[in-house]
Protein backbone atom coordinates (compact mmCIF):
# COMPACT_ATOMS: atom_id res chain seq x y z
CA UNK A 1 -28.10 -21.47 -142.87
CA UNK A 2 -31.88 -22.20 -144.07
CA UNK A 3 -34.07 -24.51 -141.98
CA UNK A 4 -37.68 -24.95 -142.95
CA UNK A 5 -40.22 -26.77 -141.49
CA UNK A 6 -43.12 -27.82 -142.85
CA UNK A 7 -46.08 -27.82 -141.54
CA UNK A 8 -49.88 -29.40 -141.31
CA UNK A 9 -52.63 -26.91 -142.81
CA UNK A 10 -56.21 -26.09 -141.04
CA UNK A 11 -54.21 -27.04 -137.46
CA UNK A 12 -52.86 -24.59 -134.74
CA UNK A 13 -49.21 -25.16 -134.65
CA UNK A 14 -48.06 -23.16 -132.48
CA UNK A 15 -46.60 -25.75 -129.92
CA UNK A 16 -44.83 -27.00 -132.62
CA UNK A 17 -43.93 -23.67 -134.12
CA UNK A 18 -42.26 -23.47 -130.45
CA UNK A 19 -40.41 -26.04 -130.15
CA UNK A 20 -39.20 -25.95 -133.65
CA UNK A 21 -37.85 -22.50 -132.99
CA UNK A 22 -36.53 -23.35 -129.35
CA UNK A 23 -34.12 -26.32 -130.78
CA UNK A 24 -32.66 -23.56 -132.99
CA UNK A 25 -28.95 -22.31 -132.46
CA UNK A 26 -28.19 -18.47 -133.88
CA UNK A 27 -31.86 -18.24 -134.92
CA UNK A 28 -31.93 -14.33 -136.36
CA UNK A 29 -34.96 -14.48 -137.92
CA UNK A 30 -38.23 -15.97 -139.42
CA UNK A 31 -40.46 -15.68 -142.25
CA UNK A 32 -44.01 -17.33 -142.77
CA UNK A 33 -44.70 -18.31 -145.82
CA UNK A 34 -48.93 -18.70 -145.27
CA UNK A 35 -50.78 -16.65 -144.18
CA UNK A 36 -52.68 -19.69 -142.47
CA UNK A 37 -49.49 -20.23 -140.13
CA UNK A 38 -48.97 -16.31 -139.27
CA UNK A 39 -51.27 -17.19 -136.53
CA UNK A 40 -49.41 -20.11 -135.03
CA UNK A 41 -46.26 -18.60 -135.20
CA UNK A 42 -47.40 -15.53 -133.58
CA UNK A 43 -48.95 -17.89 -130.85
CA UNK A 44 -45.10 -19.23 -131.17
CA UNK A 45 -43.59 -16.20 -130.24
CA UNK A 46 -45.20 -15.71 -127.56
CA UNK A 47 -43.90 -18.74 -125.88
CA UNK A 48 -40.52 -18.72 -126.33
CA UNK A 49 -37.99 -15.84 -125.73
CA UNK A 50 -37.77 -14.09 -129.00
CA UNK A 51 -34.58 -11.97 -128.59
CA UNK A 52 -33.56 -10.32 -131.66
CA UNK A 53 -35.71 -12.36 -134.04
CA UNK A 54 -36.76 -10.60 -137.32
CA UNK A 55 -39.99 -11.94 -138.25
CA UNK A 56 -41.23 -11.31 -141.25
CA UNK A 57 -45.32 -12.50 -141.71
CA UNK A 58 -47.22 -13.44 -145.01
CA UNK A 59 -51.00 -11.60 -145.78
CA UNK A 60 -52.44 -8.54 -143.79
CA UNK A 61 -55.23 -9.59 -141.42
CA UNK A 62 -56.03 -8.43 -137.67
CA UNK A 63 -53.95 -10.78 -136.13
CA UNK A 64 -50.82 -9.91 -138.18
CA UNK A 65 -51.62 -6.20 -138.50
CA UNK A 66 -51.49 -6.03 -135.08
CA UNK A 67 -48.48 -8.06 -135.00
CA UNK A 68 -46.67 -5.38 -136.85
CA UNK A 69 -48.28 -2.57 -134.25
CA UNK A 70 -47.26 -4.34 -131.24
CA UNK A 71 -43.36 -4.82 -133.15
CA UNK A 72 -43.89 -8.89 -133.06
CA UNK A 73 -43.57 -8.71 -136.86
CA UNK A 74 -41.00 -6.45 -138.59
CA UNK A 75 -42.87 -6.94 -142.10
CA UNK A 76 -45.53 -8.59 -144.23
CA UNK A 77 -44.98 -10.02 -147.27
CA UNK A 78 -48.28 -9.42 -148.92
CA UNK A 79 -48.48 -11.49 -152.33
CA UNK A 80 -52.46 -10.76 -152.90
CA UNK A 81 -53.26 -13.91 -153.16
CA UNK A 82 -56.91 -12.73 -154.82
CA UNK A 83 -55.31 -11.09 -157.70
CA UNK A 84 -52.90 -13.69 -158.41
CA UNK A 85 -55.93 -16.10 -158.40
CA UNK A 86 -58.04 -14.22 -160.85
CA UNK A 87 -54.82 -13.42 -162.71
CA UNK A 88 -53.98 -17.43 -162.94
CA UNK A 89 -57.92 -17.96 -164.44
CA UNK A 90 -57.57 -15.00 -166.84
CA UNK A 91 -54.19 -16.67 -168.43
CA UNK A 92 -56.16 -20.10 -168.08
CA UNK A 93 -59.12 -18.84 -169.63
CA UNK A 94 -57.42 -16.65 -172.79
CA UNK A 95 -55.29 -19.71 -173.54
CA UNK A 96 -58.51 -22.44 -173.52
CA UNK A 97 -61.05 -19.61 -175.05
CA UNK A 98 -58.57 -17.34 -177.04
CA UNK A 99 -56.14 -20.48 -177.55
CA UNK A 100 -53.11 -17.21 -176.72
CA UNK A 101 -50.19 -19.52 -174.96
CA UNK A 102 -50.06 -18.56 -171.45
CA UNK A 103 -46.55 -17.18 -170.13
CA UNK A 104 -44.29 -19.60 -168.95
CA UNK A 105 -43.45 -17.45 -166.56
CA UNK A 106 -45.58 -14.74 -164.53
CA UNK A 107 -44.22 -12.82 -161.95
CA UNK A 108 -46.13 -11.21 -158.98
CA UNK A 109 -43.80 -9.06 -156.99
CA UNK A 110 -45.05 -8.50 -153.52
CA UNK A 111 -46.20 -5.62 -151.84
CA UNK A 112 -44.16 -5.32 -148.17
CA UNK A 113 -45.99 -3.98 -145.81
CA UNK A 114 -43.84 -2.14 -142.79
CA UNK A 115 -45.06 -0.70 -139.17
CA UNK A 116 -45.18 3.23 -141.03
CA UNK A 117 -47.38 1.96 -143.95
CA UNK A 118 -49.63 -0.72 -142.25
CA UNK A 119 -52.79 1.62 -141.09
CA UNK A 120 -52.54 2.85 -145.08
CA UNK A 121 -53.20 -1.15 -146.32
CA UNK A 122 -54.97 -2.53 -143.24
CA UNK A 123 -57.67 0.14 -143.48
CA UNK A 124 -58.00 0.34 -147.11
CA UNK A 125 -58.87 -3.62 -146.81
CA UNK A 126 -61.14 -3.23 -143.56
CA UNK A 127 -63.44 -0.32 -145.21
CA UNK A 128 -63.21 -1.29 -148.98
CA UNK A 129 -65.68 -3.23 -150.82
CA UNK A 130 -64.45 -6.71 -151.21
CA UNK A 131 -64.34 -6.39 -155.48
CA UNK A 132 -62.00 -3.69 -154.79
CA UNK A 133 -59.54 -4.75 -152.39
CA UNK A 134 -56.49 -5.33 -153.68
CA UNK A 135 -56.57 -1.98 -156.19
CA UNK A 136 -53.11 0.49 -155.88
């Protein structure tokens, strides 16, 4: 069973995170969609009893980097939200300019980012120059 809960942007929700996740039977894991409420529900987690609670986090930053050192967070889900951005202006652009149909469909698989391969990404992103942060 799927339960999602959606939730305000630009607020701490971590109460509510909480209590969300405390009124939930056979809860076996989690995965944050934003990278705006990785935060919150790592401020969650620490409230409640987490058990055996995969949780899987959305975007690398310090708070969710060292999620995955301390073993809060079992994985990121890092969709580069950048590149997608300048991706979704380039097909904009070439159809309005170049009048080339855009795609109706463009995938952007994610890169996962585990415990063993964090330092590799986190550091890459901490020491690069911004225009070059999200090249393989």
């Amino acid at each position: 069973k799927t339960v999602r809960l959606p939730l305000v942007m630009n607020v701490d929700q971590g109460e509510t995170i909480a209590s969300f996740l405390q009124q939930q039977e056979d809860l076996v894991g989690l995965y944050v969609t934003t990278g705006r409420h990785t935060k919150s529900t790592l401020d969650a987690l620490k409230l409640i009893d987490t058990k055996e609670i995969t949780c899987v986090g959305s975007a690398l930053f310090a708070e969710s980097y060292k999620a995955l050192k301390d073993r809060i967070l079992t994985a990121v889900l890092d969709n580069r939200s950048e590149k997608i951005g300048y991706m979704a202006l380039h097909l904009l652009l070439t159809e309005l300019i170049k009048n080339e149909p855009a795609p109706a469909l463009y995938l952007v698989p994610p890169r996962i980012i585990l415990r063993s391969n964090c330092d590799a990404y986190y550091v890459k992103r901490e020491y690069q120059h911004e225009s070059e942060q999200y090249c393989d």
